[in-house]
C-alpha atoms as a PDB file:
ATOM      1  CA  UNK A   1      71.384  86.721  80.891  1.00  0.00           C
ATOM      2  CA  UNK A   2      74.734  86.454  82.615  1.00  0.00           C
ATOM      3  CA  UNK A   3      74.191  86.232  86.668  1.00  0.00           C
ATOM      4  CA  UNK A   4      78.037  85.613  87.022  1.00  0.00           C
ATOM      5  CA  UNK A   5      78.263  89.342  88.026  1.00  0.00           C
ATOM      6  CA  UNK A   6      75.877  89.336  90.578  1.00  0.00           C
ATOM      7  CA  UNK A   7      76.880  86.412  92.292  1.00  0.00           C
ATOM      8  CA  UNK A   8      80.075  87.363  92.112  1.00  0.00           C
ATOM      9  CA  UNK A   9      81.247  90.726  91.848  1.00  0.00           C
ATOM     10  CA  UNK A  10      84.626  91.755  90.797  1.00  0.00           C
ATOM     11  CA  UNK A  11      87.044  93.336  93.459  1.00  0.00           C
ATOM     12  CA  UNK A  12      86.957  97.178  93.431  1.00  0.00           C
ATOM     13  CA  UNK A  13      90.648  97.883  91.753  1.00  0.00           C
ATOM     14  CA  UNK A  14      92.358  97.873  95.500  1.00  0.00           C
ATOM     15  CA  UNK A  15      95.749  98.636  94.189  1.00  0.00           C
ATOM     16  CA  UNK A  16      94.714 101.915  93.082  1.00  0.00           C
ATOM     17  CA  UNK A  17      93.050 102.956  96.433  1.00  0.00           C
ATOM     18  CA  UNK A  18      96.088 101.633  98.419  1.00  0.00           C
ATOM     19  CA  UNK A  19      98.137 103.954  96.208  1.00  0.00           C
ATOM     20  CA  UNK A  20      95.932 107.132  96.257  1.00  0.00           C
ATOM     21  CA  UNK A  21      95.775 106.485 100.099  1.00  0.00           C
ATOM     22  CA  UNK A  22      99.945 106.187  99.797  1.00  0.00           C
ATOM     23  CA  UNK A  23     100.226 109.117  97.638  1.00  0.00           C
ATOM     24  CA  UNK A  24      98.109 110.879 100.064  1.00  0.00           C
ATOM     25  CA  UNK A  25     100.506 109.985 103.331  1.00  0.00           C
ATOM     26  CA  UNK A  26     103.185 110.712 101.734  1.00  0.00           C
ATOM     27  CA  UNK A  27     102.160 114.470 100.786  1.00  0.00           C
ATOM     28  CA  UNK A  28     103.234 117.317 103.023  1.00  0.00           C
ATOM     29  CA  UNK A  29     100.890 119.419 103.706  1.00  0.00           C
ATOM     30  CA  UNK A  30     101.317 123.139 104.455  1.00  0.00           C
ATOM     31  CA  UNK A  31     101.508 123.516 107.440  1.00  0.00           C
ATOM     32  CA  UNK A  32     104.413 120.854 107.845  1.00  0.00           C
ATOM     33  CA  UNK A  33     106.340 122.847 105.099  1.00  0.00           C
ATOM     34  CA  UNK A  34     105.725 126.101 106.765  1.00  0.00           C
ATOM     35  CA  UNK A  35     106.980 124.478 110.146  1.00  0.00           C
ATOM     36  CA  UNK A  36     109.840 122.950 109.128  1.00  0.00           C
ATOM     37  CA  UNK A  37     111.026 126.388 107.361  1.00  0.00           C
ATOM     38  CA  UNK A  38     110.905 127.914 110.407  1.00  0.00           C
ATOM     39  CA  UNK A  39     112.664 125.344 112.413  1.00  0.00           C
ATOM     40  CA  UNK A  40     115.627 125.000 109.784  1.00  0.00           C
ATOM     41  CA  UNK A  41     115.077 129.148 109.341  1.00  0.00           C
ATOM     42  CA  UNK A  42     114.366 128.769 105.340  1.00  0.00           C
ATOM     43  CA  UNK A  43     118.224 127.749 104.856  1.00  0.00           C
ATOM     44  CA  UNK A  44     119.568 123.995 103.168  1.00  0.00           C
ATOM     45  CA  UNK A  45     120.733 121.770 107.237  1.00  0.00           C
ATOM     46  CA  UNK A  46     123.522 121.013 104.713  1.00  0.00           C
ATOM     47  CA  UNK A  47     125.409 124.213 103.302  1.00  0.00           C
ATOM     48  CA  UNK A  48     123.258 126.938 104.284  1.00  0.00           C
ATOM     49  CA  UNK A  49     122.017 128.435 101.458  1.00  0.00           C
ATOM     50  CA  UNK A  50     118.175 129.228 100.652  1.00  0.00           C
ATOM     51  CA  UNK A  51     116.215 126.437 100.609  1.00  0.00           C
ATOM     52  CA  UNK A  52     112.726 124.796 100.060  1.00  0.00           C
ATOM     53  CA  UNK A  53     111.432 122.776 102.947  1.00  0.00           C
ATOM     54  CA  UNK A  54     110.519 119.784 100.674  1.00  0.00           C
ATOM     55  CA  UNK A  55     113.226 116.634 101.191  1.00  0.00           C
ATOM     56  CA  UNK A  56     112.108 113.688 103.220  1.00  0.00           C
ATOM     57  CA  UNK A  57     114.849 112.092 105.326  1.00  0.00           C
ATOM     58  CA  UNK A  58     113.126 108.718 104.240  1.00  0.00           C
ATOM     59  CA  UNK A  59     112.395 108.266 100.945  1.00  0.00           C
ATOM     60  CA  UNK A  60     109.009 108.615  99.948  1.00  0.00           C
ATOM     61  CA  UNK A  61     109.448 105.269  97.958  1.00  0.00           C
ATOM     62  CA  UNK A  62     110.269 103.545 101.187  1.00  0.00           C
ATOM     63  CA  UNK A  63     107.403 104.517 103.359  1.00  0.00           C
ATOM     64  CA  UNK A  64     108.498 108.164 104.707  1.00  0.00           C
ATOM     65  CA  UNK A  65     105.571 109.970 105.371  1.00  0.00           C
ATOM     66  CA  UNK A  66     105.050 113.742 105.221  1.00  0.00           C
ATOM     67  CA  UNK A  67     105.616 114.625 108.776  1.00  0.00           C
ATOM     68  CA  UNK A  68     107.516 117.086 110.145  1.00  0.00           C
ATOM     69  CA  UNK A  69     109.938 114.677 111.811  1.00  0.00           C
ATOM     70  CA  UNK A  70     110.944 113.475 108.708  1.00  0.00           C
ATOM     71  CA  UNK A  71     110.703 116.504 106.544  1.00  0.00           C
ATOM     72  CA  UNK A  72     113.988 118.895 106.258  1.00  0.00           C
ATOM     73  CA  UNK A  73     114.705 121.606 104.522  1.00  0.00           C
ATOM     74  CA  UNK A  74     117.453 121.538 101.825  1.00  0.00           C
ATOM     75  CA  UNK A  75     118.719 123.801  98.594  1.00  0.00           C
ATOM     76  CA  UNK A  76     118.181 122.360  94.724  1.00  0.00           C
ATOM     77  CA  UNK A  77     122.116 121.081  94.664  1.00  0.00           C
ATOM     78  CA  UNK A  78     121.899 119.280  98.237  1.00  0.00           C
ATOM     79  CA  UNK A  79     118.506 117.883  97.547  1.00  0.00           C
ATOM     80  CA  UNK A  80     119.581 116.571  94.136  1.00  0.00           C
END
């Protein structure tokens, strides 16, 4: 019988909870999207035009979180 498991367990995969817990922050949740429409009015901060309230003024992929502070609202062109 092997014991090596009980005496030592392995680590719960902690990568993947860091990154669901990331993935998680990073979201923006409704009622940030529905704010920041109504701050920016529904239109792109850059050229006016329709837009979805979905851009992050820091990047996701460098640790912007999905808070209204850093949430804006911008059209499909401007956001590309």
């Amino acid at each position: 019988m092997d014991t090596s498991n009980l005496l030592f367990p392995k680590p719960k995969d902690t990568k993947r909870n860091v990154k669901q817990v990331r993935r998680k922050a990073c979201e923006i949740p409704k009622q940030v999207r529905m704010a920041v429409a109504i701050r920016d009015n529904g239109k792109c901060i850059f050229c006016g035009k329709a837009g979805i309230s979905n851009a992050h003024l820091v990047k996701r992929s460098q640790g912007g979180l999905g808070i209204e502070e850093n949430i804006f609202t911008a059209c499909p062109e401007c956001h590309y």
